[in-house]
PDB file of N, CA and C in Angstrom:
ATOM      1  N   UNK A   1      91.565 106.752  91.257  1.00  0.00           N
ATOM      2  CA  UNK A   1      91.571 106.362  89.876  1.00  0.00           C
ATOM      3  C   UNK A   1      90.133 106.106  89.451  1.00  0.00           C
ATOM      4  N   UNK A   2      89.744 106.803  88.014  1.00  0.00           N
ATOM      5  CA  UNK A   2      88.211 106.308  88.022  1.00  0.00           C
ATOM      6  C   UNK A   2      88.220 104.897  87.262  1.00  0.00           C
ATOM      7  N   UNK A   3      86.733 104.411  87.683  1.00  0.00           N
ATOM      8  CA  UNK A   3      86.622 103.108  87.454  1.00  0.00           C
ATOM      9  C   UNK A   3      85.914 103.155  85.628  1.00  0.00           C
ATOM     10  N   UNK A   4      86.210 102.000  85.516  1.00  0.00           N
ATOM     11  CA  UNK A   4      85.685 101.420  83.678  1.00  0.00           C
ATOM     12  C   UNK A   4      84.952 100.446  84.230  1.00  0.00           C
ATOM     13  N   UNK A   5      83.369 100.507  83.487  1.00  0.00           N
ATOM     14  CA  UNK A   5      82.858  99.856  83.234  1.00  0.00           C
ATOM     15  C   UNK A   5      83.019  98.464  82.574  1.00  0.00           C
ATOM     16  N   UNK A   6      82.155  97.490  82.991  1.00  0.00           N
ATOM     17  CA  UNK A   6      83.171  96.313  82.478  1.00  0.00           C
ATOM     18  C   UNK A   6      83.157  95.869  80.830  1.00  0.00           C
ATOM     19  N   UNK A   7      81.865  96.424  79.872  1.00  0.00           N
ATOM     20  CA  UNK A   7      82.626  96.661  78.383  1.00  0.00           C
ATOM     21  C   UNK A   7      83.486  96.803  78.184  1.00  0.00           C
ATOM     22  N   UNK A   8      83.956  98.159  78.417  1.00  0.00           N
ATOM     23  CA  UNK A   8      85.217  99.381  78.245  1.00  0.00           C
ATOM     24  C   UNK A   8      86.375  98.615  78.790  1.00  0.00           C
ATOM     25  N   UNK A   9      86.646  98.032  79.900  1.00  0.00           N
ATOM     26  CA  UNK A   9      87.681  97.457  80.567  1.00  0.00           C
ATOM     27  C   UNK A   9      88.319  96.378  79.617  1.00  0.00           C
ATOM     28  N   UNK A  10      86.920  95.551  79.005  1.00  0.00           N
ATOM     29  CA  UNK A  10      87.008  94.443  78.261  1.00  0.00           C
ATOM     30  C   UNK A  10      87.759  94.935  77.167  1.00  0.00           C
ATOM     31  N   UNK A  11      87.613  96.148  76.512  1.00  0.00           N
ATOM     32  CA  UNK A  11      87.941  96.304  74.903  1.00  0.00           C
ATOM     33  C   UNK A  11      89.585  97.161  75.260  1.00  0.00           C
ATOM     34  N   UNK A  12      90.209  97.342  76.615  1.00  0.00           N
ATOM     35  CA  UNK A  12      91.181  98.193  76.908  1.00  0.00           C
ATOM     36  C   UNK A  12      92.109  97.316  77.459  1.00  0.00           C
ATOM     37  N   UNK A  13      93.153  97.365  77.555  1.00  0.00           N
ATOM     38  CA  UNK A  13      94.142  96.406  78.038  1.00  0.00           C
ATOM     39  C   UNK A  13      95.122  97.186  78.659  1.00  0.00           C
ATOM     40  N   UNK A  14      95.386  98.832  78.571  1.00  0.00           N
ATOM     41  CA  UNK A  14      96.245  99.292  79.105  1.00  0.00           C
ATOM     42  C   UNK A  14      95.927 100.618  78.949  1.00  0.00           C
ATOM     43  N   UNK A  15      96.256 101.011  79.972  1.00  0.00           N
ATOM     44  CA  UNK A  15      96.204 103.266  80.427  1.00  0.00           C
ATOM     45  C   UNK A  15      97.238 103.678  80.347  1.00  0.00           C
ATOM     46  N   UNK A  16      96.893 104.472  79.412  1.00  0.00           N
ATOM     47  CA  UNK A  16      98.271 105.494  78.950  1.00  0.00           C
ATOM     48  C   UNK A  16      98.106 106.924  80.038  1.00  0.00           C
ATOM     49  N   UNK A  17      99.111 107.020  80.130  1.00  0.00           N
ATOM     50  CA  UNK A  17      98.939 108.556  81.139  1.00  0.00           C
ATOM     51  C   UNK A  17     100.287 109.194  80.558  1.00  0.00           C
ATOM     52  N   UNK A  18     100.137 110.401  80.631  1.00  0.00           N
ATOM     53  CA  UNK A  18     101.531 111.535  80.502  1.00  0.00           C
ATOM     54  C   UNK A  18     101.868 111.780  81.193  1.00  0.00           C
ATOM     55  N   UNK A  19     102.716 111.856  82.368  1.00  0.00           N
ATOM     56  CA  UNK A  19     103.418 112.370  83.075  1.00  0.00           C
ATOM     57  C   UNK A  19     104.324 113.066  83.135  1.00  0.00           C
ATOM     58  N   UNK A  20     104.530 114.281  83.757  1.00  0.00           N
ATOM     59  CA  UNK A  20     105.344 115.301  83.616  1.00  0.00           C
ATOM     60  C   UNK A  20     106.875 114.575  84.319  1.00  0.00           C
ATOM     61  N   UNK A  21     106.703 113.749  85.125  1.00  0.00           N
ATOM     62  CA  UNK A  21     107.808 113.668  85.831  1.00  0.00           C
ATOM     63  C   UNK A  21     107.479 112.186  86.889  1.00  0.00           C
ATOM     64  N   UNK A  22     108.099 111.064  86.742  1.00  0.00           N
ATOM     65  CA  UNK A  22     108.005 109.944  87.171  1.00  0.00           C
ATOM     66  C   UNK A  22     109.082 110.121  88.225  1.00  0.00           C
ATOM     67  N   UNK A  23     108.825 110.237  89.788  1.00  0.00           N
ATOM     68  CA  UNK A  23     109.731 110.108  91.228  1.00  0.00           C
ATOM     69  C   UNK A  23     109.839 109.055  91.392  1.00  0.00           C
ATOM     70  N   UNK A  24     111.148 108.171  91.538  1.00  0.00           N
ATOM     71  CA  UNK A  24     110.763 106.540  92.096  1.00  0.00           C
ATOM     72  C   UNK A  24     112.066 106.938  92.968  1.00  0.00           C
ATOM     73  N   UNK A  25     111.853 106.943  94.750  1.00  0.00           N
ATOM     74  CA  UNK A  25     113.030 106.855  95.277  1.00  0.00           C
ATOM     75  C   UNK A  25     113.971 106.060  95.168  1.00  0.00           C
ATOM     76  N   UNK A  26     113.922 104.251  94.642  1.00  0.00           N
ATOM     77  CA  UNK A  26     114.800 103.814  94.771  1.00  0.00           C
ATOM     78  C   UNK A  26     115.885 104.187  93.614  1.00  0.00           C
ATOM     79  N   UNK A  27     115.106 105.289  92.582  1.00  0.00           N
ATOM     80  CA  UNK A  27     115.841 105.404  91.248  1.00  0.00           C
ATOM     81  C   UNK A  27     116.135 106.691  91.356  1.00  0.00           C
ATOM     82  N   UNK A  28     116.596 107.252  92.314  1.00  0.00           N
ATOM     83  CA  UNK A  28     117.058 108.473  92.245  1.00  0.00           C
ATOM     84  C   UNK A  28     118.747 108.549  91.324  1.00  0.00           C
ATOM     85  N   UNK A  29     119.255 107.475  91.234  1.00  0.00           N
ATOM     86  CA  UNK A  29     120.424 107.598  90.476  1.00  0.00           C
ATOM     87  C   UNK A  29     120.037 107.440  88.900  1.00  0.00           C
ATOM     88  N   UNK A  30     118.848 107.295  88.681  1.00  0.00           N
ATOM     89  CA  UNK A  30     118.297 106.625  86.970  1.00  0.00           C
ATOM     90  C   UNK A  30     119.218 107.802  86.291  1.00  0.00           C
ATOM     91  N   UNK A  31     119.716 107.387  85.425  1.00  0.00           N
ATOM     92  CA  UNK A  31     120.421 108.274  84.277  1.00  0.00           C
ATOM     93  C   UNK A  31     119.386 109.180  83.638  1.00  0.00           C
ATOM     94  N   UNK A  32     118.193 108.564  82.910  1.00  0.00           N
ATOM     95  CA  UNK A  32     117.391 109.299  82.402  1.00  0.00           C
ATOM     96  C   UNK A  32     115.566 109.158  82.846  1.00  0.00           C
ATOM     97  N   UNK A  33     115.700 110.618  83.726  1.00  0.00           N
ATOM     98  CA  UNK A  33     114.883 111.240  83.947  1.00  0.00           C
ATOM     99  C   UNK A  33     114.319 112.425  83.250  1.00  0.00           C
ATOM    100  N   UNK A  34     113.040 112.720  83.690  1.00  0.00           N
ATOM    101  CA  UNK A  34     112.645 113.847  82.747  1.00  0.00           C
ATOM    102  C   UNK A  34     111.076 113.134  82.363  1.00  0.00           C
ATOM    103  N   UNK A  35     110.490 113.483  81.290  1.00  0.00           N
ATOM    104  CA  UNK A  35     109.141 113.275  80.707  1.00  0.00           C
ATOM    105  C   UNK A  35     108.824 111.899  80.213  1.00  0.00           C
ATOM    106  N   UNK A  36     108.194 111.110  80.845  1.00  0.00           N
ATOM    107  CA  UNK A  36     107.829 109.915  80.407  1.00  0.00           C
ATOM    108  C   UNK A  36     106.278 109.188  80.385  1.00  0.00           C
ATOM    109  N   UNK A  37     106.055 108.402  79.457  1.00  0.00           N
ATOM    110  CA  UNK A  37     104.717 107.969  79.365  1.00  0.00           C
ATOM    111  C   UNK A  37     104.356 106.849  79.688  1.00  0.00           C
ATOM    112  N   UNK A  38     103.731 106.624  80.981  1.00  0.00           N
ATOM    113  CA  UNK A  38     103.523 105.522  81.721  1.00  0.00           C
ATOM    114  C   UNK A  38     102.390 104.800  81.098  1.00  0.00           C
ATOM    115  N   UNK A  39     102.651 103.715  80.942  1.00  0.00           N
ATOM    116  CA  UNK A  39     101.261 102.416  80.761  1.00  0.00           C
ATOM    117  C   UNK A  39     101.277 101.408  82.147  1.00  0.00           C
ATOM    118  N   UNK A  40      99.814 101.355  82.078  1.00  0.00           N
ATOM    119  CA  UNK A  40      99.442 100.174  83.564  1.00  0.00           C
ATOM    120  C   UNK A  40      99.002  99.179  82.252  1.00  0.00           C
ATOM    121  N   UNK A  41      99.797  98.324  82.849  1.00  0.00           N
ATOM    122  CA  UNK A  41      98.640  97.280  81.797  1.00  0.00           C
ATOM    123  C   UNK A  41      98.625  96.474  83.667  1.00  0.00           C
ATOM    124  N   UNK A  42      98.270  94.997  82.885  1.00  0.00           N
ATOM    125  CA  UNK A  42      97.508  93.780  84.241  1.00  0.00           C
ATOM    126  C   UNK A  42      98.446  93.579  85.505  1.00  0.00           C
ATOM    127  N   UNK A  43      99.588  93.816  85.059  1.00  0.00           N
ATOM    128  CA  UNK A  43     100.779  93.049  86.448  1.00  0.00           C
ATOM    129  C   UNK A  43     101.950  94.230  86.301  1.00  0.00           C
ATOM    130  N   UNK A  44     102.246  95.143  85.548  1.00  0.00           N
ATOM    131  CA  UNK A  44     103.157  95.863  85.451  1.00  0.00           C
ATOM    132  C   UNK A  44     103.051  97.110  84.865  1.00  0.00           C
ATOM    133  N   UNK A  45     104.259  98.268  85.757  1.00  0.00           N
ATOM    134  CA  UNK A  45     104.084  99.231  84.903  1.00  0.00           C
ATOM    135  C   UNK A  45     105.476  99.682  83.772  1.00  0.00           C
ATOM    136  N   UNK A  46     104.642 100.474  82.626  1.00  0.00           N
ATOM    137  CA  UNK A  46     105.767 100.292  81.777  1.00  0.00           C
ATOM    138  C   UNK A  46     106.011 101.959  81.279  1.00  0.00           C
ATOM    139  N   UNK A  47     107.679 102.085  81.348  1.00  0.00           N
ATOM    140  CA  UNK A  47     107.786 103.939  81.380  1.00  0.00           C
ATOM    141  C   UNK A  47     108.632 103.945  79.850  1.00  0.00           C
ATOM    142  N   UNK A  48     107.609 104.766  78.982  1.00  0.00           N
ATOM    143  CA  UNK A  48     108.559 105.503  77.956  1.00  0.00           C
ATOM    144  C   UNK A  48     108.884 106.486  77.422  1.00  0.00           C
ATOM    145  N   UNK A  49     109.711 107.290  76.366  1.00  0.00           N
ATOM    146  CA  UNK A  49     109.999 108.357  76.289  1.00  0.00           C
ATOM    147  C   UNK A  49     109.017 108.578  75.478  1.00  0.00           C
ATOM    148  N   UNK A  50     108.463 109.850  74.662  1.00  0.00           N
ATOM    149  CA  UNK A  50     107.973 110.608  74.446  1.00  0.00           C
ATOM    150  C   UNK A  50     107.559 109.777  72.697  1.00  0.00           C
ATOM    151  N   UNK A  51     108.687 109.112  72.527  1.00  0.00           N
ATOM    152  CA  UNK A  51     108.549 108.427  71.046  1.00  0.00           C
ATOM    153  C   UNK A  51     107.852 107.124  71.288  1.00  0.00           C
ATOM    154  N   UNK A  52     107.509 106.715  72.432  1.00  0.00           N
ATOM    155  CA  UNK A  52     107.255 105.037  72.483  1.00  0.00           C
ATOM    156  C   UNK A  52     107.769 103.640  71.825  1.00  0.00           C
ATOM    157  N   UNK A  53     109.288 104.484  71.268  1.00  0.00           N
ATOM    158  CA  UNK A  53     109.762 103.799  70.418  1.00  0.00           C
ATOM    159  C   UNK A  53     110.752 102.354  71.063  1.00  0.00           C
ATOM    160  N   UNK A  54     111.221 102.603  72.732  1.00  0.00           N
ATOM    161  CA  UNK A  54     112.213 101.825  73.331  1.00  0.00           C
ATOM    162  C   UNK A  54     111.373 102.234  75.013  1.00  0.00           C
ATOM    163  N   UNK A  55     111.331 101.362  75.659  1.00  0.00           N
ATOM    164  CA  UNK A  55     111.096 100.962  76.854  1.00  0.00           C
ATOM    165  C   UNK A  55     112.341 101.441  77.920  1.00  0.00           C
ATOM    166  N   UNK A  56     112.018 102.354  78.804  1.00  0.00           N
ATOM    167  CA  UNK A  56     113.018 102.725  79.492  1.00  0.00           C
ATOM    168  C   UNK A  56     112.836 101.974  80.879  1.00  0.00           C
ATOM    169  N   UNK A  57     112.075 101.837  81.582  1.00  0.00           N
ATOM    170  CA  UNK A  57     112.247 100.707  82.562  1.00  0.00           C
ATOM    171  C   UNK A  57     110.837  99.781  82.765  1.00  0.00           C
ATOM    172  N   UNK A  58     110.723  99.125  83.475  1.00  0.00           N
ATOM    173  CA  UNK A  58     109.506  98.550  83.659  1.00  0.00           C
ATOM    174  C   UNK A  58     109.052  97.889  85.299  1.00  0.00           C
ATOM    175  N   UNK A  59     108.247  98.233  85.933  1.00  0.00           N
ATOM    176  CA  UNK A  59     108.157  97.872  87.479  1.00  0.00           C
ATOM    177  C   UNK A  59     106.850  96.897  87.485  1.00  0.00           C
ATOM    178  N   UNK A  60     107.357  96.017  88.407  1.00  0.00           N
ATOM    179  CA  UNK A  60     106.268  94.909  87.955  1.00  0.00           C
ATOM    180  C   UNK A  60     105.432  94.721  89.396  1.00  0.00           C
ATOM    181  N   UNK A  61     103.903  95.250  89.556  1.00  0.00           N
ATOM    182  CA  UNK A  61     103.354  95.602  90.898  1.00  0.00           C
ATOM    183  C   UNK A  61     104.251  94.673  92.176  1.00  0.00           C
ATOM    184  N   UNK A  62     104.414  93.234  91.790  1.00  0.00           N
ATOM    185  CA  UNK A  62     104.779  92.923  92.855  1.00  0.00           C
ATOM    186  C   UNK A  62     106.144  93.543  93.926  1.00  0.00           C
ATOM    187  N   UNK A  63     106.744  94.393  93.094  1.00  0.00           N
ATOM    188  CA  UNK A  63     108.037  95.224  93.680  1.00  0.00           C
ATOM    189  C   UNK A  63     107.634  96.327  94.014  1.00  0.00           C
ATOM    190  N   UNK A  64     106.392  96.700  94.205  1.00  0.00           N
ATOM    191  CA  UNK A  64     106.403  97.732  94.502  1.00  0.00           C
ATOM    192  C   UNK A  64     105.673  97.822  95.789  1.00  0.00           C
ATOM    193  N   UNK A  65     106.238  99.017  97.054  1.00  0.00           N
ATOM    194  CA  UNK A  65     105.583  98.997  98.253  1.00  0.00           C
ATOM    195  C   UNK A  65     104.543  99.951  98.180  1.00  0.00           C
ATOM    196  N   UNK A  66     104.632 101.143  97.756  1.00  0.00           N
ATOM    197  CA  UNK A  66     103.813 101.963  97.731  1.00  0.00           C
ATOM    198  C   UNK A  66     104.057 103.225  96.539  1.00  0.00           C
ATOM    199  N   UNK A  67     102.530 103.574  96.135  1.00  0.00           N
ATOM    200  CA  UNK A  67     102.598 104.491  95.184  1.00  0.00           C
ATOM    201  C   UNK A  67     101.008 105.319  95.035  1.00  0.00           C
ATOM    202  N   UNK A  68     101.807 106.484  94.916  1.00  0.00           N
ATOM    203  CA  UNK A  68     100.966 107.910  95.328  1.00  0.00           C
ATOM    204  C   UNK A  68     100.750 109.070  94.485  1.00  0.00           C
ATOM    205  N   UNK A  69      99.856 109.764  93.769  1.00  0.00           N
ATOM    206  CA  UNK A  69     100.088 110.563  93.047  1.00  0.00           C
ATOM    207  C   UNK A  69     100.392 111.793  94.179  1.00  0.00           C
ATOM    208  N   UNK A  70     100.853 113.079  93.918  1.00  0.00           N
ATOM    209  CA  UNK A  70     101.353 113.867  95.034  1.00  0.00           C
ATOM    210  C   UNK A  70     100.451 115.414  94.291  1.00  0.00           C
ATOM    211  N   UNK A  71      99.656 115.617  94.721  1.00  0.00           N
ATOM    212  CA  UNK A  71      98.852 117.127  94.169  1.00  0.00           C
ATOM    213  C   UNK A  71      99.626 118.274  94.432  1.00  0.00           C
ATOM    214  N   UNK A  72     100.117 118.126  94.707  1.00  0.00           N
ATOM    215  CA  UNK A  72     101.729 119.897  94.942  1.00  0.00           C
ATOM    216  C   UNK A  72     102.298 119.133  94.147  1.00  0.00           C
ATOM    217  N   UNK A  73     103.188 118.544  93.682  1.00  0.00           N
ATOM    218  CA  UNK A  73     104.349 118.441  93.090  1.00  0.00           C
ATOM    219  C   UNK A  73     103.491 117.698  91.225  1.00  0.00           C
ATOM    220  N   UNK A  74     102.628 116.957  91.629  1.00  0.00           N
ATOM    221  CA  UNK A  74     101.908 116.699  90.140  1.00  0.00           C
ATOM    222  C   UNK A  74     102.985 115.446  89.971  1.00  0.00           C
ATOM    223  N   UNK A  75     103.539 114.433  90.446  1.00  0.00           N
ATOM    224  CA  UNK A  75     104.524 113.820  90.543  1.00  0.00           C
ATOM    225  C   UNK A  75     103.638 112.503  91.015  1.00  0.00           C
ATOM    226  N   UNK A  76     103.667 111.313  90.318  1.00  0.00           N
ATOM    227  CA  UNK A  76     103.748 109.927  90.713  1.00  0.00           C
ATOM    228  C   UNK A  76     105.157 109.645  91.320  1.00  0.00           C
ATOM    229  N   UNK A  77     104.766 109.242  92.677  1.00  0.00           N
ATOM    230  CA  UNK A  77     105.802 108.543  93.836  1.00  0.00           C
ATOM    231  C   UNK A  77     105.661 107.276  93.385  1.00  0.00           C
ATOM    232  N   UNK A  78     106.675 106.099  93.668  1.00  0.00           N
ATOM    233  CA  UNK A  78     106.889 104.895  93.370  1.00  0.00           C
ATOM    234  C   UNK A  78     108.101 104.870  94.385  1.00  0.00           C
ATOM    235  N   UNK A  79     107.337 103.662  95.568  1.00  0.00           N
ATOM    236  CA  UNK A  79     108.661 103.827  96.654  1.00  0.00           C
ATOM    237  C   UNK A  79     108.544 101.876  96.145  1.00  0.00           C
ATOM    238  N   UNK A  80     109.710 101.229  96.251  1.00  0.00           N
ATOM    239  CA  UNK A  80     109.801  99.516  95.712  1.00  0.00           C
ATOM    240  C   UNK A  80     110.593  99.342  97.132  1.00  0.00           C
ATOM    241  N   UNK A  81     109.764  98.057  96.994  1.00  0.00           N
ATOM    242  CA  UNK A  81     110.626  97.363  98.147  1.00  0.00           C
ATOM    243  C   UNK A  81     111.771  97.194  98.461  1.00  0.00           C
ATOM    244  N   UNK A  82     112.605  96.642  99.015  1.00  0.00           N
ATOM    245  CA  UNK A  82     113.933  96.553  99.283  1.00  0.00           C
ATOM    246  C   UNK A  82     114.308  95.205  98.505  1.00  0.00           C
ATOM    247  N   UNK A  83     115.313  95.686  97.666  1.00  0.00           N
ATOM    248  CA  UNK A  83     116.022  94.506  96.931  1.00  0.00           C
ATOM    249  C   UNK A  83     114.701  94.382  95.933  1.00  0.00           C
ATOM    250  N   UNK A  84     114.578  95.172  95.153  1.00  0.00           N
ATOM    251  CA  UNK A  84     113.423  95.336  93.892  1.00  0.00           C
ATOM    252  C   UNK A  84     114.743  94.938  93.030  1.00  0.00           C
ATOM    253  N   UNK A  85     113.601  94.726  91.478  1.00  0.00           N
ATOM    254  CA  UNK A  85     114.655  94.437  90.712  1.00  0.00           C
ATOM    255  C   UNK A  85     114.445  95.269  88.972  1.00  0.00           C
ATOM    256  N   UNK A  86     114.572  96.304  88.702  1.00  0.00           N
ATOM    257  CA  UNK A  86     113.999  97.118  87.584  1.00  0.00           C
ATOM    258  C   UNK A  86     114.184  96.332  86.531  1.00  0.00           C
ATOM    259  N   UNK A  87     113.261  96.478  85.700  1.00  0.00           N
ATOM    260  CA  UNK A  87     113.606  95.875  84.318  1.00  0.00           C
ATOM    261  C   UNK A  87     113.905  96.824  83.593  1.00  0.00           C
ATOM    262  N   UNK A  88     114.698  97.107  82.167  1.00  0.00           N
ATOM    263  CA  UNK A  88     115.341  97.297  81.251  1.00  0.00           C
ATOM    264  C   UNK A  88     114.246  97.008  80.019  1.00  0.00           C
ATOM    265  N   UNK A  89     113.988  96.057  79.864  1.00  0.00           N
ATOM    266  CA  UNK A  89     113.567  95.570  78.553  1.00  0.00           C
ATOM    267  C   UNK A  89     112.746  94.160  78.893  1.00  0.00           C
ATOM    268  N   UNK A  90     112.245  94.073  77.800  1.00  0.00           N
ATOM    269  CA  UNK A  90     110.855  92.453  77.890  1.00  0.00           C
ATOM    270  C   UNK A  90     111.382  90.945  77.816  1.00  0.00           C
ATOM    271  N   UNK A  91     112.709  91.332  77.884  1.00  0.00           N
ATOM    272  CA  UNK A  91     113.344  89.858  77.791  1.00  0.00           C
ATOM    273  C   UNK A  91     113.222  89.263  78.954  1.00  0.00           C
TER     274      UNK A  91
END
């Protein structure tokens, strides 16, 4: 991941990325898969559809064991610990 200078870091609060395709093994049953737009903000990551209009899940670093971008497949891996707990929404 490249690094931000600490201005830039200061005036940014969150990285938007496009992703073609978000893999999370423990969510291989997720209903809706397909194209989503990931934000890192400070403690969590947050996945939405294409409108940014509704929050489709949200993983909060501490649940997560490991995560990998994959150069053949172009695919962010997201493997969560055992007994993770997905969020839904900001409530």
């Amino acid at each position: 991941m490249p690094c931000l200078n600490k201005s830039l870091s200061k005036s940014i609060n969150a990285l938007v990325l496009h992703l073609e395709f978000v893999k999370c093994k423990n969510l291989s049953d997720y209903k809706k898969k397909g194209k989503f737009y990931l934000i890192i903000t400070y403690d969590h990551l947050i996945f939405y559809q294409k409108d940014f209009y509704e929050i489709q899940f949200k993983i909060f670093f501490n649940e997560i064991l490991h995560i990998f971008h994959c150069d053949q497949s172009n695919y962010v891996h997201v493997t969560l610990k055992e007994n993770s707990v997905i969020g839904s929404s900001f409530d």
